[in-house]
Protein backbone atom coordinates (compact mmCIF):
# COMPACT_ATOMS: atom_id res chain seq x y z
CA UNK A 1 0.00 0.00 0.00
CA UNK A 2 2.92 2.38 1.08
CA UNK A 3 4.93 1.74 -2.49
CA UNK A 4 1.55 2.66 -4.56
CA UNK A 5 1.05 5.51 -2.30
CA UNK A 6 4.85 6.53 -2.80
CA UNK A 7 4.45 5.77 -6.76
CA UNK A 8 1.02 7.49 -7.47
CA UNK A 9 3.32 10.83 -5.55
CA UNK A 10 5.75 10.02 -8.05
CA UNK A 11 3.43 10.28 -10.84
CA UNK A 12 1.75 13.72 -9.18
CA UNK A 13 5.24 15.52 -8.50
CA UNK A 14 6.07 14.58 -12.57
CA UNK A 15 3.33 16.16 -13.87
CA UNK A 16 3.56 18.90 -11.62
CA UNK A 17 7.11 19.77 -12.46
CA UNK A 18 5.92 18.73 -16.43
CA UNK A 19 2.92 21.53 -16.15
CA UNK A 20 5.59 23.90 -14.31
CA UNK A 21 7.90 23.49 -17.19
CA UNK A 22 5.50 24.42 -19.65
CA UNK A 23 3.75 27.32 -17.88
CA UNK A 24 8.10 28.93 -17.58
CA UNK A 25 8.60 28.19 -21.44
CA UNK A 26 5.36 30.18 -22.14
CA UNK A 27 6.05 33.13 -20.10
CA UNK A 28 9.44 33.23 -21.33
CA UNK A 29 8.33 32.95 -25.18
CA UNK A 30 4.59 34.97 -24.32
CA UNK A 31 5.19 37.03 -27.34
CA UNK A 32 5.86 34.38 -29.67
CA UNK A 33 3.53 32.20 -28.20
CA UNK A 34 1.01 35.20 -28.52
CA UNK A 35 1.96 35.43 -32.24
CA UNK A 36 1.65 31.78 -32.88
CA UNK A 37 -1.96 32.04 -31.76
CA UNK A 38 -2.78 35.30 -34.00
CA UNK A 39 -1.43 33.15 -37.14
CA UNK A 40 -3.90 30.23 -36.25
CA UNK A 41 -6.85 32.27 -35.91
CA UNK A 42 -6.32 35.17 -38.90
CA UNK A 43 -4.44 33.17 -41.67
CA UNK A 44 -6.87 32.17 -43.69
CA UNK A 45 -5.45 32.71 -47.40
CA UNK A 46 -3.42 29.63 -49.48
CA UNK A 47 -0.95 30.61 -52.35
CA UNK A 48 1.42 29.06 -54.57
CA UNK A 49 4.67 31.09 -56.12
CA UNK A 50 7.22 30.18 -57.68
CA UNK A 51 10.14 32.78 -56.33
CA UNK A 52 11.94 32.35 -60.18
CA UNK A 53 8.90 34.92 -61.59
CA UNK A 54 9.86 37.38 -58.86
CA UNK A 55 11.70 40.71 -59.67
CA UNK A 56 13.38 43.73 -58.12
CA UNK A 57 11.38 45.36 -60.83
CA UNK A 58 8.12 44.68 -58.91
CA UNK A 59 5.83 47.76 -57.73
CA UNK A 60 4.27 47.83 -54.72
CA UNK A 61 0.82 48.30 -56.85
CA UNK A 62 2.13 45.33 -58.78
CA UNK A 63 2.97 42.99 -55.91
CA UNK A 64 -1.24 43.81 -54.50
CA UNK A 65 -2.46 43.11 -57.89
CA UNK A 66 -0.50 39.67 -57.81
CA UNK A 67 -1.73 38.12 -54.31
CA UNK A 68 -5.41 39.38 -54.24
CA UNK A 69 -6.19 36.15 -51.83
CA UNK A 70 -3.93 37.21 -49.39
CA UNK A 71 -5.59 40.91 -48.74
CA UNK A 72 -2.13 42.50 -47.70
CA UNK A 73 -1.45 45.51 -45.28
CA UNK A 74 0.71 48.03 -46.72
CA UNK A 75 2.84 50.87 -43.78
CA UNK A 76 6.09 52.44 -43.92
CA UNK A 77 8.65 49.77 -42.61
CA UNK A 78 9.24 50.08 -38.61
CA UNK A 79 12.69 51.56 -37.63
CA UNK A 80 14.08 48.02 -36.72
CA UNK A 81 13.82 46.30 -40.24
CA UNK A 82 14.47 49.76 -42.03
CA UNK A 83 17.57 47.34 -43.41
CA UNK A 84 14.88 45.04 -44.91
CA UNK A 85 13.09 47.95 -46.78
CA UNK A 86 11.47 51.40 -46.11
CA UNK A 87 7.70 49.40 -47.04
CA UNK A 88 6.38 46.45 -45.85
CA UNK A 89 3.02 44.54 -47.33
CA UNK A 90 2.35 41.55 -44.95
CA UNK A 91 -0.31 39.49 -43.08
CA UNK A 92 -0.98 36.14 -41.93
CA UNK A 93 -1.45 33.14 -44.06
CA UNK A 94 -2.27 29.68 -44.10
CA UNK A 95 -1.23 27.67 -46.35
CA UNK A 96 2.54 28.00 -48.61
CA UNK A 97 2.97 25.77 -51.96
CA UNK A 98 0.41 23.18 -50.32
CA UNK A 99 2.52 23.51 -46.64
CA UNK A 100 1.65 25.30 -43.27
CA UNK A 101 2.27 28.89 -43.13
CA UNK A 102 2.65 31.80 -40.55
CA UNK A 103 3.38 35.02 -42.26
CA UNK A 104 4.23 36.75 -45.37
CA UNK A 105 6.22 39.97 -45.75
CA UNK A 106 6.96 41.90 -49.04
CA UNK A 107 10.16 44.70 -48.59
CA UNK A 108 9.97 47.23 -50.69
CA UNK A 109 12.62 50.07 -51.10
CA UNK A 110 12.26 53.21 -53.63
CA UNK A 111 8.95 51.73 -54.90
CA UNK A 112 10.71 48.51 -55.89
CA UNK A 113 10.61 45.09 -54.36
CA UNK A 114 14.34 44.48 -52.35
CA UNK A 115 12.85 40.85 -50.59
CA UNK A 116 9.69 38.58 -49.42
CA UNK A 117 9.67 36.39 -46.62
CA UNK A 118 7.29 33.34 -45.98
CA UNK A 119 7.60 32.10 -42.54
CA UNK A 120 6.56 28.00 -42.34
CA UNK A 121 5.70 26.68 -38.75
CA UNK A 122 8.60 24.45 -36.46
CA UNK A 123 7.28 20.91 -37.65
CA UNK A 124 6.83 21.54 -41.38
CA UNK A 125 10.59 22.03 -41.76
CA UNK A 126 11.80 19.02 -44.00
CA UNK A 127 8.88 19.73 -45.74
CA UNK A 128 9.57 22.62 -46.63
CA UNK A 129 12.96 22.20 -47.34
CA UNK A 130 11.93 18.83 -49.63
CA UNK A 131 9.50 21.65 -52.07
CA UNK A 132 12.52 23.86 -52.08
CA UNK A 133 14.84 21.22 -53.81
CA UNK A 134 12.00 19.80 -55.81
CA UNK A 135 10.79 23.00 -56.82
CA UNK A 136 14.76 24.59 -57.67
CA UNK A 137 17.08 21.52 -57.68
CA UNK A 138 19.85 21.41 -55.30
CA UNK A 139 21.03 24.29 -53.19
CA UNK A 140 23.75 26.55 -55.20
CA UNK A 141 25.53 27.26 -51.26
CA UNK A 142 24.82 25.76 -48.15
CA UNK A 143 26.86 27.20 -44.84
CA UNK A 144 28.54 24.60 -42.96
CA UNK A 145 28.80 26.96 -39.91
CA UNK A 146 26.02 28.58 -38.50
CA UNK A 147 25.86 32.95 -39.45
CA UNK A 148 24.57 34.06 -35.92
CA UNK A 149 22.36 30.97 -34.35
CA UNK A 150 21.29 29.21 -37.46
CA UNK A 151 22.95 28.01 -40.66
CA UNK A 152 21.19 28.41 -44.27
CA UNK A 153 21.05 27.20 -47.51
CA UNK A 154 20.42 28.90 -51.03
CA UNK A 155 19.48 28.78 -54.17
CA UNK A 156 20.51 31.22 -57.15
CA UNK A 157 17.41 31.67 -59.14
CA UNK A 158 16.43 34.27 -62.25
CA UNK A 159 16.25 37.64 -60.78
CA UNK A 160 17.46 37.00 -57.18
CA UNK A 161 18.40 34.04 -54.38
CA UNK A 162 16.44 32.02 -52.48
CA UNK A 163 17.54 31.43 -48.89
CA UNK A 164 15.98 28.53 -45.81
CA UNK A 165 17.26 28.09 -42.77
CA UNK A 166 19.05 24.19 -42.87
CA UNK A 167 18.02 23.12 -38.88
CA UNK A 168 14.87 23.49 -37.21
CA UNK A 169 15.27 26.26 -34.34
CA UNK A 170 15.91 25.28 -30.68
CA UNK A 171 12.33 26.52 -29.83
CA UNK A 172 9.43 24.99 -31.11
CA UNK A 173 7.40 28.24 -31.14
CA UNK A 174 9.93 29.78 -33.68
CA UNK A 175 9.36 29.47 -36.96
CA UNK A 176 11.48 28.53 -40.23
CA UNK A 177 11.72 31.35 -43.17
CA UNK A 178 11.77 30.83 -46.90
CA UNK A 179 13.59 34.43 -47.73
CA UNK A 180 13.51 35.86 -51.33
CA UNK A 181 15.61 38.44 -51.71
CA UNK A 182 16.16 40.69 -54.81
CA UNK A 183 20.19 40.87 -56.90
CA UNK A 184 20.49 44.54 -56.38
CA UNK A 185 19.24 44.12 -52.80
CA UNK A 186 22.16 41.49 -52.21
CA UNK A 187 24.45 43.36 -53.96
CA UNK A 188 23.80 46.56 -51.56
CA UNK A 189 24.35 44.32 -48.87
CA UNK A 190 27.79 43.21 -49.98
CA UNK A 191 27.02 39.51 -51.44
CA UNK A 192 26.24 36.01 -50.33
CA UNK A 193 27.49 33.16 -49.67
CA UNK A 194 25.10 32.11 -52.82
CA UNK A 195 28.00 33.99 -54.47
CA UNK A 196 30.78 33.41 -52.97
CA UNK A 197 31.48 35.86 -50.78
CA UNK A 198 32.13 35.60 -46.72
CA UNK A 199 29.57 36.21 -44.11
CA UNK A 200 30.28 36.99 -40.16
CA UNK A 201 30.90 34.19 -38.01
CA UNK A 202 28.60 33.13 -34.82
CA UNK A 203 29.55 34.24 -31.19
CA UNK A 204 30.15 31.33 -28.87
CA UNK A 205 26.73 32.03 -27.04
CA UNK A 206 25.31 31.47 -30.68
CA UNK A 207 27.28 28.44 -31.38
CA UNK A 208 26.37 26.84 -28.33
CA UNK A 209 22.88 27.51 -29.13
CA UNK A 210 22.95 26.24 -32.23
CA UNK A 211 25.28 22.89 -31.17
CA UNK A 212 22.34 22.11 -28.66
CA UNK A 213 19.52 22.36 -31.23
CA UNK A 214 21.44 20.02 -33.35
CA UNK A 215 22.01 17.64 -30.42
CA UNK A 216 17.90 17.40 -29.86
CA UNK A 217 17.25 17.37 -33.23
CA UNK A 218 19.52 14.66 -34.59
């Protein structure tokens, strides 16, 4: 009687501690736990592109009369992604080339589209990264080290590059991002590795990040 007593205490302290765990990792990641939820109940729209018919040439007129279905928001870019673009279209979607999605963001700078960004949730990561090769063959550059906390891969395509993040982030609540991004805008920016050229390394705070994602993952 004592040992099922002592075991069934077991079992209550476990969950407790399993439910106390979970409540810290929420409060710690409210905001993108917050966000998560916004994408589940406002994306709505499905759409299919294929990121070769993109240009730098693209209007911001011409980028709302090509995605209708996804009724986008158009502002001034915030301060903190002026690097991205000084306009942003965006809102929350549902459904990328048949897979989950988050968010969409088209940059615009001078009037002209500089980069898009679809971001796919946690779990639909090989996915995602299956329709990229199937969709543009084999990556053109992938980084064996990670540039900050995550490594990518790329793909040169017609008017631009094509860029995924290669592991699945640490955190389940952050997402993965397919990131379009324009030749002239990558040339401003120095290059790519697409191309060749060298990128910053990762501190050791990122490293370690990234070396413990890998070591859950694999």
């Amino acid at each position: 009687m004592a040992a099922t007593s002592n075991a069934s205490g077991g079992v209550r302290l476990l969950v407790l501690l399993v439910l106390l765990g979970i409540s810290v990792f929420l409060l710690v990641n409210k905001n993108l736990f917050l966000d998560n939820v916004a994408s589940w109940r406002r994306g709505t729209a499905s759409f299919s592109l294929d990121l070769n018919t993109l240009s730098g040439r693209l209007t911001e007129a011409g980028v709302l009369r090509r995605f209708p279905e996804l009724e986008l928001r158009c502002q001034s870019a915030p301060a903190d992604i002026q690097n991205l673009g000084d306009r942003v279209c965006y809102n929350y979607a549902k459904r990328f080339d048949g897979y989950g999605a988050h968010f969409v963001a088209f940059f615009l700078r001078d009037g002209k589209l500089a980069s898009m960004k679809v971001d796919v949730p946690w779990w639909w990561h090989a996915g995602m990264e299956k329709r990229l090769i199937e969709r543009y063959g084999r990556p053109t550059g992938r980084q064996i080290l990670p540039t900050g906390d995550q490594r990518l891969e790329g793909w040169q395509l017609a008017q631009g590059s094509v860029f995924y993040n290669r592991d699945p982030d640490l955190n389940p609540l952050q997402w993965n991002t397919v990131y379009w991004m324009s030749d002239r805008q990558i040339e401003e920016m120095g290059g790519s590795f697409v191309q060749g050229a060298s990128e910053p390394g990762a501190t050791r705070a990122q490293m370690l990040r990234w070396l413990l994602g890998k070591l859950i993952h694999s």
